[in-house]
Each structure stands twice: as C-alpha cells, then as structure tokens.
PDB file of N, CA and C in Angstrom:
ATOM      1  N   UNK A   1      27.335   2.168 -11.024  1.00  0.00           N
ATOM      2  CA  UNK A   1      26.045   2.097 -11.678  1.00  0.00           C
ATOM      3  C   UNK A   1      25.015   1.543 -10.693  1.00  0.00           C
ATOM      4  N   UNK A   2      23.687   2.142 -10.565  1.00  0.00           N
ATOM      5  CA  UNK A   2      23.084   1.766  -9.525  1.00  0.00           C
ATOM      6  C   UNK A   2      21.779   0.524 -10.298  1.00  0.00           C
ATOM      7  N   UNK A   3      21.867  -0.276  -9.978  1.00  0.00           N
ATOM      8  CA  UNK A   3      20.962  -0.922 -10.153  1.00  0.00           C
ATOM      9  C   UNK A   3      19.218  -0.589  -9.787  1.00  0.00           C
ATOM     10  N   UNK A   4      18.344  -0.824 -10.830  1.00  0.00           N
ATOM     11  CA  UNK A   4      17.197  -0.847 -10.469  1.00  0.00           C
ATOM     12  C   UNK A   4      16.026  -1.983 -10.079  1.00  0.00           C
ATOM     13  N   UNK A   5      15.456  -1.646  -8.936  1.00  0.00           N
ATOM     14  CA  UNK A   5      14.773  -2.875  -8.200  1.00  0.00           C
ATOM     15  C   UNK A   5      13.210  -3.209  -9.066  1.00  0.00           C
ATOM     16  N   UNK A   6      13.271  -4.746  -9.176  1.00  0.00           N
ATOM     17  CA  UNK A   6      12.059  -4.812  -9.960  1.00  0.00           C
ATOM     18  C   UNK A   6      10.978  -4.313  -9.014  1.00  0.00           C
ATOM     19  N   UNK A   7       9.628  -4.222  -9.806  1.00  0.00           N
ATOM     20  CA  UNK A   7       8.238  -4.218  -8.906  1.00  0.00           C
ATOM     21  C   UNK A   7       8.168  -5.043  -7.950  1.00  0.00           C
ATOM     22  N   UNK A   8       8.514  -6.098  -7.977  1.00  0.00           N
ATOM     23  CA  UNK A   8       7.913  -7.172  -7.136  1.00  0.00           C
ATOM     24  C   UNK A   8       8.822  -7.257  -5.580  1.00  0.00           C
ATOM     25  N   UNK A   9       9.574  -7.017  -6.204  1.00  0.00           N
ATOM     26  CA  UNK A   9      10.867  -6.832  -4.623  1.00  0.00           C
ATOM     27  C   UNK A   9      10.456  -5.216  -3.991  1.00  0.00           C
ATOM     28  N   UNK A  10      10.071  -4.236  -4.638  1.00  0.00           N
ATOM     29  CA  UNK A  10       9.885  -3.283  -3.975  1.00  0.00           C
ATOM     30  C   UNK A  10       8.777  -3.251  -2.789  1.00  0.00           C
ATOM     31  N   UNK A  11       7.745  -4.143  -3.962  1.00  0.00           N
ATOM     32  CA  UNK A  11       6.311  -4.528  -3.069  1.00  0.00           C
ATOM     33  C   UNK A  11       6.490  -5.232  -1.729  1.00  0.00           C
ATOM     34  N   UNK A  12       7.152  -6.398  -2.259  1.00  0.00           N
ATOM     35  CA  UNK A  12       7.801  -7.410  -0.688  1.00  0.00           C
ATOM     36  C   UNK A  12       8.577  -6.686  -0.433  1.00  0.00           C
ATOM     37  N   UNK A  13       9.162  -5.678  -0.057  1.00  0.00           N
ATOM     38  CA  UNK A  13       9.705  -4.665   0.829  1.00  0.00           C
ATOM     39  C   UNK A  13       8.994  -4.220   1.288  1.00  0.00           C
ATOM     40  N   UNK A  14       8.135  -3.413   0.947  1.00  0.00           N
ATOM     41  CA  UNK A  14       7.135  -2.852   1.773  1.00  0.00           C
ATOM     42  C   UNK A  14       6.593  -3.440   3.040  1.00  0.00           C
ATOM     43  N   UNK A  15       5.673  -4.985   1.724  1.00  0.00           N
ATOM     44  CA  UNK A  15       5.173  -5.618   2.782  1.00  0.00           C
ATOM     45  C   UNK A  15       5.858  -6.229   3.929  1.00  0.00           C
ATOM     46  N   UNK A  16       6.678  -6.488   3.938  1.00  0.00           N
ATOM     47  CA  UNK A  16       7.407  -6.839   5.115  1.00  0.00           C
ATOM     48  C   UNK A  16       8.207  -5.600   6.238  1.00  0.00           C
ATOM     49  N   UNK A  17       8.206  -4.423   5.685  1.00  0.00           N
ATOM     50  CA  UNK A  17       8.333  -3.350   6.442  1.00  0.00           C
ATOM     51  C   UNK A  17       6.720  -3.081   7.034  1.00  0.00           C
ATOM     52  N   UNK A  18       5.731  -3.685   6.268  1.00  0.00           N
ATOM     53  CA  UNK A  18       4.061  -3.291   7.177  1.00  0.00           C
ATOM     54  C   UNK A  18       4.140  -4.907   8.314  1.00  0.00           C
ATOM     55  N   UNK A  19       4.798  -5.490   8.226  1.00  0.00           N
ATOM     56  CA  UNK A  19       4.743  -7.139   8.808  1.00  0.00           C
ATOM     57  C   UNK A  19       4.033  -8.072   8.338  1.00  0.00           C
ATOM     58  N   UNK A  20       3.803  -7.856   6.881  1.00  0.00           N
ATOM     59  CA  UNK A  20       3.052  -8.731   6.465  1.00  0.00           C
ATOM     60  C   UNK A  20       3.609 -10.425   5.208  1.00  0.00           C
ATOM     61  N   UNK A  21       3.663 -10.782   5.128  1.00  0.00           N
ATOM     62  CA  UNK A  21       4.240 -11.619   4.555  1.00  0.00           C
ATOM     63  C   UNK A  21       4.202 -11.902   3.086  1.00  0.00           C
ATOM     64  N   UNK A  22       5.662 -11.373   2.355  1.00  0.00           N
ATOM     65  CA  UNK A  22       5.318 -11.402   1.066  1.00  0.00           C
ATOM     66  C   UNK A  22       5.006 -12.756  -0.420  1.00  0.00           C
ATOM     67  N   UNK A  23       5.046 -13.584   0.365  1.00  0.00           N
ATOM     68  CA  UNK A  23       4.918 -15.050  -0.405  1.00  0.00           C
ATOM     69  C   UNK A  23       3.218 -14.919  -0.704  1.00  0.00           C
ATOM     70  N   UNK A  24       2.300 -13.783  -0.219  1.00  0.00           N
ATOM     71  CA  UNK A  24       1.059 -13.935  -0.113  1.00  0.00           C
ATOM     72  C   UNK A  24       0.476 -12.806  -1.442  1.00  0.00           C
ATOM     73  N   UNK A  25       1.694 -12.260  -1.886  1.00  0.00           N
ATOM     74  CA  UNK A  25       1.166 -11.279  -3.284  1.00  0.00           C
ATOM     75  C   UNK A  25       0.923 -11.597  -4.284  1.00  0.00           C
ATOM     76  N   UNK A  26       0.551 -11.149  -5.079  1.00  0.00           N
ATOM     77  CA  UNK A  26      -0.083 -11.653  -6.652  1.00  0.00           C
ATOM     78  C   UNK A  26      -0.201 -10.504  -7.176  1.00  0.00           C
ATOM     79  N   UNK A  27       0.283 -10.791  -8.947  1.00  0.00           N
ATOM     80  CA  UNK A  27       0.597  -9.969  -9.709  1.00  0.00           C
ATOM     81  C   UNK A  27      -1.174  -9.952 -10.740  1.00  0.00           C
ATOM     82  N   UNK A  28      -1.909  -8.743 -11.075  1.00  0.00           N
ATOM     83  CA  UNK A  28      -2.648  -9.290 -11.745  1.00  0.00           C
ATOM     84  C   UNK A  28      -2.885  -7.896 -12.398  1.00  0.00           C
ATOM     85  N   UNK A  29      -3.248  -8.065 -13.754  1.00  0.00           N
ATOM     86  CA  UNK A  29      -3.001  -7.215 -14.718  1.00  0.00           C
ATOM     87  C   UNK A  29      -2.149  -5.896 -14.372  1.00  0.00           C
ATOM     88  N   UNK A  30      -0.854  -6.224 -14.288  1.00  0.00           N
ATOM     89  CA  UNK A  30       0.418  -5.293 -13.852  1.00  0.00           C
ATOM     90  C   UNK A  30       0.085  -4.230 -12.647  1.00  0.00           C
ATOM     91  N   UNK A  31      -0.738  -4.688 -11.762  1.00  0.00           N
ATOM     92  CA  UNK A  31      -0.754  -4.571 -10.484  1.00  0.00           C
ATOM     93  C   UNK A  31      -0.607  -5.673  -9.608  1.00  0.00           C
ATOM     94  N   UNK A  32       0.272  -5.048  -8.308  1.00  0.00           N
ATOM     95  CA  UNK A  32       0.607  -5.947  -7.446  1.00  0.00           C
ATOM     96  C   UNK A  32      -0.743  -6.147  -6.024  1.00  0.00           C
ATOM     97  N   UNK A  33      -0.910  -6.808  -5.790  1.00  0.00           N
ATOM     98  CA  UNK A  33      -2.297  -6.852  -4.854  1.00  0.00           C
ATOM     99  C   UNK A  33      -1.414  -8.075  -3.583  1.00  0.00           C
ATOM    100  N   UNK A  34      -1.857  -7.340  -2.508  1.00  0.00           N
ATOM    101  CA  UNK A  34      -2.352  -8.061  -1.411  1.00  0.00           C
ATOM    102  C   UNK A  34      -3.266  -8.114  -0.668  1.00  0.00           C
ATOM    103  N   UNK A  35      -3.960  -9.847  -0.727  1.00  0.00           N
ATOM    104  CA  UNK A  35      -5.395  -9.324  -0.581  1.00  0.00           C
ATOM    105  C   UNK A  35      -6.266  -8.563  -1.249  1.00  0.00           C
ATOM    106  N   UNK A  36      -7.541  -8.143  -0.781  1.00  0.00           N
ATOM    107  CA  UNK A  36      -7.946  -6.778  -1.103  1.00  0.00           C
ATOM    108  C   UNK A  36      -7.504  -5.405  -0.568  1.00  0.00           C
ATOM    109  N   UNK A  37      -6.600  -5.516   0.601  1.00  0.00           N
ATOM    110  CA  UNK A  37      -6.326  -3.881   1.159  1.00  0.00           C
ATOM    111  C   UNK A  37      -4.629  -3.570   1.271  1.00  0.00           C
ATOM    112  N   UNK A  38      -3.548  -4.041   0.598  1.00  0.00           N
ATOM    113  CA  UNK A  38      -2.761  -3.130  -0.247  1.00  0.00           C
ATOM    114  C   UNK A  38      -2.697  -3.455  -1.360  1.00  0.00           C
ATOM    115  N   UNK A  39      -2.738  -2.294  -2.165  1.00  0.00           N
ATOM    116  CA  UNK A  39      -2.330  -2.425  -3.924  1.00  0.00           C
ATOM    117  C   UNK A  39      -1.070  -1.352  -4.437  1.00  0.00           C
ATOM    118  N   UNK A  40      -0.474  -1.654  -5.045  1.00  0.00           N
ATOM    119  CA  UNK A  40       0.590  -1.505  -5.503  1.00  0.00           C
ATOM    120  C   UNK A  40       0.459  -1.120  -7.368  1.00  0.00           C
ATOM    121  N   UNK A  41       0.481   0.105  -7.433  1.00  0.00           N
ATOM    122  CA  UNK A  41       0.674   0.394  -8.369  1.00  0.00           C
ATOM    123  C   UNK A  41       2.152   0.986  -9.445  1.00  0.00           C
ATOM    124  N   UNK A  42       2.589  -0.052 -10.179  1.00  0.00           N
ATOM    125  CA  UNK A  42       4.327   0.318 -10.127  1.00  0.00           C
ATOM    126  C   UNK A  42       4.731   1.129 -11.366  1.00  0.00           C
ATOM    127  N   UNK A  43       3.935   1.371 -12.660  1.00  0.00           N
ATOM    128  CA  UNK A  43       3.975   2.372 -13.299  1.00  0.00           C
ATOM    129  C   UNK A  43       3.524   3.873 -12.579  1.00  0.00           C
ATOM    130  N   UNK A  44       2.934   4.057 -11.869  1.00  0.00           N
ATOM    131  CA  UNK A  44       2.892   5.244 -11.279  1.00  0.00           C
ATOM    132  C   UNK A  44       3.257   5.078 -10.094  1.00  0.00           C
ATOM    133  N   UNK A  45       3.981   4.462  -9.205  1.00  0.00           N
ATOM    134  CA  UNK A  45       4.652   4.274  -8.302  1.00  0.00           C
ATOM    135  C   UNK A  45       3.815   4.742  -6.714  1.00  0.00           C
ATOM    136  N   UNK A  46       2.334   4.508  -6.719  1.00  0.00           N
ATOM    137  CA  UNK A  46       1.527   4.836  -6.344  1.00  0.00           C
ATOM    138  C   UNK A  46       1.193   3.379  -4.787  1.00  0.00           C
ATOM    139  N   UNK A  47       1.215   3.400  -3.524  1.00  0.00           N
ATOM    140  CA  UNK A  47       0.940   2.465  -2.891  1.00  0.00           C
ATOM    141  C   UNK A  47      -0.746   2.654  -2.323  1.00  0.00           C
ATOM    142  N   UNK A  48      -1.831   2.098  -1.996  1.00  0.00           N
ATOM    143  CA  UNK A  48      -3.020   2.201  -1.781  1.00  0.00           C
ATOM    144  C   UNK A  48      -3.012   1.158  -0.351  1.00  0.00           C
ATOM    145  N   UNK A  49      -3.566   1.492   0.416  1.00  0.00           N
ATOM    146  CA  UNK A  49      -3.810   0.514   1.687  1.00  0.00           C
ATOM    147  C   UNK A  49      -5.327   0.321   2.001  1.00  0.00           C
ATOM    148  N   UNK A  50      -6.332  -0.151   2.130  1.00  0.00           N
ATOM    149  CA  UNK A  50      -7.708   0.204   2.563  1.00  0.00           C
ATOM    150  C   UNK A  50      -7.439  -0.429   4.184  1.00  0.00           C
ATOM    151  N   UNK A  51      -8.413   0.120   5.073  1.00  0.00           N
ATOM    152  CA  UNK A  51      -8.744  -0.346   6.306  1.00  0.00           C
ATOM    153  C   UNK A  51     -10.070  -0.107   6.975  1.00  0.00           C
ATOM    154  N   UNK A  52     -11.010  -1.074   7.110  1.00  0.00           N
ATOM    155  CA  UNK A  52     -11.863  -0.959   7.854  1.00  0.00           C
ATOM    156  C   UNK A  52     -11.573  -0.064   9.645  1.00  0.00           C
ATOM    157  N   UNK A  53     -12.588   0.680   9.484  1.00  0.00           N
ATOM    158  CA  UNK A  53     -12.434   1.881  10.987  1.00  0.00           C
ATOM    159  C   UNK A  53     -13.746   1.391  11.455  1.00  0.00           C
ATOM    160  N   UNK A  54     -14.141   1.422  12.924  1.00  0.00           N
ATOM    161  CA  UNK A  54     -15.323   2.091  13.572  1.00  0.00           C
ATOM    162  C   UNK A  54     -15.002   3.292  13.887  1.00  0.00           C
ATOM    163  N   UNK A  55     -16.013   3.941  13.905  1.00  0.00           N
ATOM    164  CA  UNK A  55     -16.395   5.457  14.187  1.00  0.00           C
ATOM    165  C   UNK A  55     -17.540   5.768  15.107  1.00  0.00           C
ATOM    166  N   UNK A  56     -17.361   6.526  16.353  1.00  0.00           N
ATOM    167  CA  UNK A  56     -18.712   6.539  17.175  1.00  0.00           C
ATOM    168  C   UNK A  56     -19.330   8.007  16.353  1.00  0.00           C
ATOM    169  N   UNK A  57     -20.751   7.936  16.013  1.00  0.00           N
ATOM    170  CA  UNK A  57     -21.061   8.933  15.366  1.00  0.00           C
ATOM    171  C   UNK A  57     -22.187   9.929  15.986  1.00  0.00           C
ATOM    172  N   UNK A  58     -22.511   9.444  17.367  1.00  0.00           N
ATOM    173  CA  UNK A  58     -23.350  10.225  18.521  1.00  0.00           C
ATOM    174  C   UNK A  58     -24.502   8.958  18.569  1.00  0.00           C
ATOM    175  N   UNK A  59     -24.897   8.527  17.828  1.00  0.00           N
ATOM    176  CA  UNK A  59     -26.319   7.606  18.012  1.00  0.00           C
ATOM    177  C   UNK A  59     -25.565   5.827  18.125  1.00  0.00           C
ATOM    178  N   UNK A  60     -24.014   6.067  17.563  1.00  0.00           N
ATOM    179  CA  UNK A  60     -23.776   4.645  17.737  1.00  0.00           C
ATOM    180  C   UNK A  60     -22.698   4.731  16.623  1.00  0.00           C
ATOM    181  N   UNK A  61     -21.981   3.091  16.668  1.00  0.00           N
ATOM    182  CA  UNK A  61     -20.751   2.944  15.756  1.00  0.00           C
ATOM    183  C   UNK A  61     -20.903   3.150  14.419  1.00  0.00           C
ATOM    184  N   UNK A  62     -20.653   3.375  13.098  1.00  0.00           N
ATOM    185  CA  UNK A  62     -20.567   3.070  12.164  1.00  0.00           C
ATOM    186  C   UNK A  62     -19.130   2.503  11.563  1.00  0.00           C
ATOM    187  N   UNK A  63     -19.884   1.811  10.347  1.00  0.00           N
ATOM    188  CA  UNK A  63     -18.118   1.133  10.562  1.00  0.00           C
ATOM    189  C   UNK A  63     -17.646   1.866   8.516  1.00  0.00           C
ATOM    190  N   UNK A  64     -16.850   2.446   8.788  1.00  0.00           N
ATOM    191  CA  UNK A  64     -15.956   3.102   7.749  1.00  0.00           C
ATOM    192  C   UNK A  64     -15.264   2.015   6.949  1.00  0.00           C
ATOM    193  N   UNK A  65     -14.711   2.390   5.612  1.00  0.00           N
ATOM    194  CA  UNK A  65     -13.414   2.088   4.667  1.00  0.00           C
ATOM    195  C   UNK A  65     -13.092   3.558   5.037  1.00  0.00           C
ATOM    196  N   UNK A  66     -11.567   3.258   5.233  1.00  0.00           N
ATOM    197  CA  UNK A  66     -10.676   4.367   5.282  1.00  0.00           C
ATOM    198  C   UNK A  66      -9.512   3.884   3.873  1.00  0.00           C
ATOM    199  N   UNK A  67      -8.934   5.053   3.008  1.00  0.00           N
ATOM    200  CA  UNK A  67      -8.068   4.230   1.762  1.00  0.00           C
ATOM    201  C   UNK A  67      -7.505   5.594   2.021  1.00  0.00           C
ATOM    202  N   UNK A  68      -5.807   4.715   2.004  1.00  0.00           N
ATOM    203  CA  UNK A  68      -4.393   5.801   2.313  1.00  0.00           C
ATOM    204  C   UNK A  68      -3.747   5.460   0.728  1.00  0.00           C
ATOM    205  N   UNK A  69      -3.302   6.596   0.087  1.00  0.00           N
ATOM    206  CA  UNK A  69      -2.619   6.400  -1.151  1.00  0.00           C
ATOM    207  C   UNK A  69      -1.059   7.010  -0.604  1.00  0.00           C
ATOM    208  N   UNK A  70      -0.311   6.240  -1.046  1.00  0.00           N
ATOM    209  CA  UNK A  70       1.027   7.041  -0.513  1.00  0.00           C
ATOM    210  C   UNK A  70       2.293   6.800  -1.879  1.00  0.00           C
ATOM    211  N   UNK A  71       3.286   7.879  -2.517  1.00  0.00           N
ATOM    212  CA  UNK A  71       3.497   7.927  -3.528  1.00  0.00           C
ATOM    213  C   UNK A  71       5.148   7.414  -2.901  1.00  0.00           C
ATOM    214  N   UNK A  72       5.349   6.482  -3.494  1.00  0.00           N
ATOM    215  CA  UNK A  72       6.940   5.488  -3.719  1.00  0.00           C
ATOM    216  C   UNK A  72       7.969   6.495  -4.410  1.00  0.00           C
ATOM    217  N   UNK A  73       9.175   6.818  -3.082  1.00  0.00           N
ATOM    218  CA  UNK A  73      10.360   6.754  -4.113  1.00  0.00           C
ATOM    219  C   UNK A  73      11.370   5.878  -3.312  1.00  0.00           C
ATOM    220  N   UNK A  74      11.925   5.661  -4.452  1.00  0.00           N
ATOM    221  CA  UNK A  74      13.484   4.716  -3.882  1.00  0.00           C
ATOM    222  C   UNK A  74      14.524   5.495  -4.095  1.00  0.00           C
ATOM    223  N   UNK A  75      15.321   5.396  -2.985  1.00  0.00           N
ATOM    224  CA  UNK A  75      16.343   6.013  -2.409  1.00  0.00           C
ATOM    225  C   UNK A  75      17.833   5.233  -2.279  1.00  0.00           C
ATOM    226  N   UNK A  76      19.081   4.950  -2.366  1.00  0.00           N
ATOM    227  CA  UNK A  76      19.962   4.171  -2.777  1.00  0.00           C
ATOM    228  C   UNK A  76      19.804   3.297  -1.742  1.00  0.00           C
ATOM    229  N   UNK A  77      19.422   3.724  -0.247  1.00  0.00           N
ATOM    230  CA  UNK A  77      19.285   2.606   0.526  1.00  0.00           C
ATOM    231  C   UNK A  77      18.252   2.422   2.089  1.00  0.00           C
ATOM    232  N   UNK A  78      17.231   2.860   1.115  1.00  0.00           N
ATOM    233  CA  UNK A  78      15.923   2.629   1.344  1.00  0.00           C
ATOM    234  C   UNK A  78      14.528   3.125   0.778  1.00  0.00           C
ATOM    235  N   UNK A  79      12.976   2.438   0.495  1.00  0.00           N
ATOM    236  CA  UNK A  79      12.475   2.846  -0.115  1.00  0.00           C
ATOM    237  C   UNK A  79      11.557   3.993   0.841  1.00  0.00           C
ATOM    238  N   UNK A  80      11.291   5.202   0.030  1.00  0.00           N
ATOM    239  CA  UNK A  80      10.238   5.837   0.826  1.00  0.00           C
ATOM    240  C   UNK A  80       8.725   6.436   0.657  1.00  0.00           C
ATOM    241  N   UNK A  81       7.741   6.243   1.787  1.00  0.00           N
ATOM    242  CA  UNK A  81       6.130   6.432   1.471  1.00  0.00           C
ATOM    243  C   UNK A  81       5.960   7.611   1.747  1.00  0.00           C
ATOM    244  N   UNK A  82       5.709   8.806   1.306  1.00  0.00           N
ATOM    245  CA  UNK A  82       5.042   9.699   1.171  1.00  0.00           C
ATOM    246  C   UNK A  82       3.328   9.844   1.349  1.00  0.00           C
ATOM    247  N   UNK A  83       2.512  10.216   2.170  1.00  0.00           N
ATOM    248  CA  UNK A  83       0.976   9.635   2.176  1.00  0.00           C
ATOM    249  C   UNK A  83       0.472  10.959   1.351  1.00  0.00           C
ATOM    250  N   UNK A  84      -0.319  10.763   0.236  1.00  0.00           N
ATOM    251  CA  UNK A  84      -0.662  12.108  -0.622  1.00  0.00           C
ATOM    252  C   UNK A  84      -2.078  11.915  -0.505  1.00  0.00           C
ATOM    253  N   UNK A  85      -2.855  11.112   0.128  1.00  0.00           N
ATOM    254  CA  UNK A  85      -4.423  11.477   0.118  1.00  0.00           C
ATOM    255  C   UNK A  85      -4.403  10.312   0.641  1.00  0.00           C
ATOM    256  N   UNK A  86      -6.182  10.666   1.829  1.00  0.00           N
ATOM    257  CA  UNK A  86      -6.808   9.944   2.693  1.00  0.00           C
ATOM    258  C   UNK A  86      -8.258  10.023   2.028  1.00  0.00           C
ATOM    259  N   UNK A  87      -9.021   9.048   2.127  1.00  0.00           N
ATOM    260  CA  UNK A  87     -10.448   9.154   1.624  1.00  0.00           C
ATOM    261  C   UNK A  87     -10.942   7.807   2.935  1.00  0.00           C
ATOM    262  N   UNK A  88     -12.064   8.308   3.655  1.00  0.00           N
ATOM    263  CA  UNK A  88     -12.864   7.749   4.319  1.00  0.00           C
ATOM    264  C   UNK A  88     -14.399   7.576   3.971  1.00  0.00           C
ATOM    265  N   UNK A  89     -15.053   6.898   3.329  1.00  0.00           N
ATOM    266  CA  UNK A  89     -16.150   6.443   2.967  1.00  0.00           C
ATOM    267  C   UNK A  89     -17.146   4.971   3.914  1.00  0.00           C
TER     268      UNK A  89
END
C-alpha cells in the first residue's frame, strides 16, 4: 500500500530541491507560500514561482516579473515539475 505524502512535506521537498529552506513556509488559507515568489497550490497540485528579470529593451533595462506555473505529480520515488505556462509582465 503506498502511502500518501501530506501538502506540506511535498512543498519542503521541493523547496529544498530549489535550495531553499523549508522551516521558512507558511500555510495560509490552504495555500502553501514562500515568501512572495513560490506558491504552492495542493488541491490542484499546481507550483507558481515569480522572479524578478532585467531585460535590455534597445533604449535601456527594464526590469520584468517573470511567473513559471509548473503542474506536480508524485511518483513512488520522486516528485515531478512539469512547467505548463510562463507569463512575463
């Protein structure tokens, strides 16, 4: 029988597969958040990352949000990100 992994261990998996440290997450209205730039959505199994970009745009830098959505499955022995949409604003 395979056991199923709660939300919160999947999330600190992640985050510690990105190097980030999971003692720093917080659960808030049944989303998992780190910080403001990953969110964790575990009913739709949905991961979100935001990242500030510069961009040279011919006259000079502008500076971007770039947001990666990537769709979670777990696998018996390991979890995996799929990236299903990029939006740069």
């Amino acid at each position: 029988m395979m056991e199923t992994l709660a939300p919160n261990k999947i999330f600190a998996s992640i985050l510690l597969s990105m190097g980030k440290d999971p003692n720093r997450m917080r659960k808030q209205e049944g989303v998992y958040k780190y910080g403001n730039k990953v969110i964790f959505y575990p009913k739709a199994n949905i991961l979100t990352t935001k990242e500030h970009i510069s961009k040279y745009m011919g006259w000079g830098y502008e500076r971007l949000t770039e947001e990666k959505d990537f769709l979670i499955t777990i696998l018996p022995n390991k979890i995996q990100l799929k990236q299903v949409k990029t939006i740069t604003y």
